[in-house]
Protein backbone atom coordinates (compact mmCIF):
# COMPACT_ATOMS: atom_id res chain seq x y z
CA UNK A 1 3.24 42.19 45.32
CA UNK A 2 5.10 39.91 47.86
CA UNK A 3 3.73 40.35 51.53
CA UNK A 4 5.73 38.93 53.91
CA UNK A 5 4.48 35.86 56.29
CA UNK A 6 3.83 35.67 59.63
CA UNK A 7 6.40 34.15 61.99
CA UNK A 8 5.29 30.34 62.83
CA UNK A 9 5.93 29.77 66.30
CA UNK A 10 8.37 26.78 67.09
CA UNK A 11 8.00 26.23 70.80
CA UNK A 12 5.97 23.20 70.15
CA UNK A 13 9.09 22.03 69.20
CA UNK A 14 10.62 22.62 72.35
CA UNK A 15 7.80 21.46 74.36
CA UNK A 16 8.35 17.97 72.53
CA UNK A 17 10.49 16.05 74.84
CA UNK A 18 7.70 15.85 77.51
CA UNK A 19 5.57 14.16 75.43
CA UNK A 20 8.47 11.10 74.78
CA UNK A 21 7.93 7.57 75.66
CA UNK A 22 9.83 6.05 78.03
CA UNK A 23 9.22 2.89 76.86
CA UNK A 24 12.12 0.88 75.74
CA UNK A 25 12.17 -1.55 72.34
CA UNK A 26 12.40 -5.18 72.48
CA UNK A 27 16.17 -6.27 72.39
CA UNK A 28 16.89 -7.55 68.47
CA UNK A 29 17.03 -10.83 67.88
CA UNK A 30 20.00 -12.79 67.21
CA UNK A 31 20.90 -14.11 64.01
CA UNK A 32 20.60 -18.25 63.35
CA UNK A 33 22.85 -20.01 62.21
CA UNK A 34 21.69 -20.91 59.23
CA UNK A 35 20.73 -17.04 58.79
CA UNK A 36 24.47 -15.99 59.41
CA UNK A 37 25.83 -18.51 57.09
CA UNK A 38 23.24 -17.28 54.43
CA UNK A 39 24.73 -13.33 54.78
CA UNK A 40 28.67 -14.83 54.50
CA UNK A 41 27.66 -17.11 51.26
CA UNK A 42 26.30 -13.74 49.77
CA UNK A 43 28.66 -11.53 50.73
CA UNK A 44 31.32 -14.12 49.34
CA UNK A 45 29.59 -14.27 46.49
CA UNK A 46 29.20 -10.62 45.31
CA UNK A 47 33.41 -10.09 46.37
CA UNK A 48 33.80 -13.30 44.01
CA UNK A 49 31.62 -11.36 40.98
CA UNK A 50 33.59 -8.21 41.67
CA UNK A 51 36.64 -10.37 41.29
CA UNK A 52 35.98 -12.23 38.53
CA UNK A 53 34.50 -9.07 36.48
CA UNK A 54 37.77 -7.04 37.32
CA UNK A 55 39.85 -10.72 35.99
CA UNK A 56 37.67 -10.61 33.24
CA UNK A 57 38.44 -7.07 32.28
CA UNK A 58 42.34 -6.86 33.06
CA UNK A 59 42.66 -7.61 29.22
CA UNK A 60 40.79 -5.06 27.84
CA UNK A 61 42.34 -1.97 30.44
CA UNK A 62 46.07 -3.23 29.76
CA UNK A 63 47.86 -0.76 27.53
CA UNK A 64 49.68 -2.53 25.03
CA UNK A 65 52.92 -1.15 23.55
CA UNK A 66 53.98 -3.50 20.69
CA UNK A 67 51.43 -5.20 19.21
CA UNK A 68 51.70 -8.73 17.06
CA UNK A 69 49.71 -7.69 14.20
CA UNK A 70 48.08 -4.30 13.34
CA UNK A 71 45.57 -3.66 10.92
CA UNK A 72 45.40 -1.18 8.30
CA UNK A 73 42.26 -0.04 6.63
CA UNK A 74 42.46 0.75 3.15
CA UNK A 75 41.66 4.40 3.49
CA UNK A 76 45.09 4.84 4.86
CA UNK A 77 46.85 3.08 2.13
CA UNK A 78 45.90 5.86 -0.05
CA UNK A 79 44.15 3.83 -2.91
């Protein structure tokens, strides 16, 4: 039912690095100014959102022991 598959050959692979270039990329630009600023003011930005969100949410993860008022539905009351 199965038949089995031939072996592929892989010394192409091998054979590769002669056909490399030896040609080297331009150096990367440097950043601007203006284009440096632009990365800080977002990267400030997102830290301030991840602050705020977790100052935002403090209230609702703190476990609180005693609270002021509790409420009581009045299934539990028994009536």
């Amino acid at each position: 039912m199965f038949r089995r598959r031939e072996p592929v050959p892989f010394a192409f692979i091998a054979e590769a690095d002669k056909f490399r270039s030896n040609v080297t990329p331009p150096p990367r630009q440097r950043a601007s100014a203006g284009q440096m600023a632009g990365r800080w003011l977002l990267g400030l930005t997102v830290v301030a959102g991840l602050v705020g969100a977790l100052v935002v949410g403090m209230p609702s993860l703190s476990l609180d022991q005693s609270p002021a008022t509790t409420q009581h539905s009045e299934a539990s009351l028994g009536h």
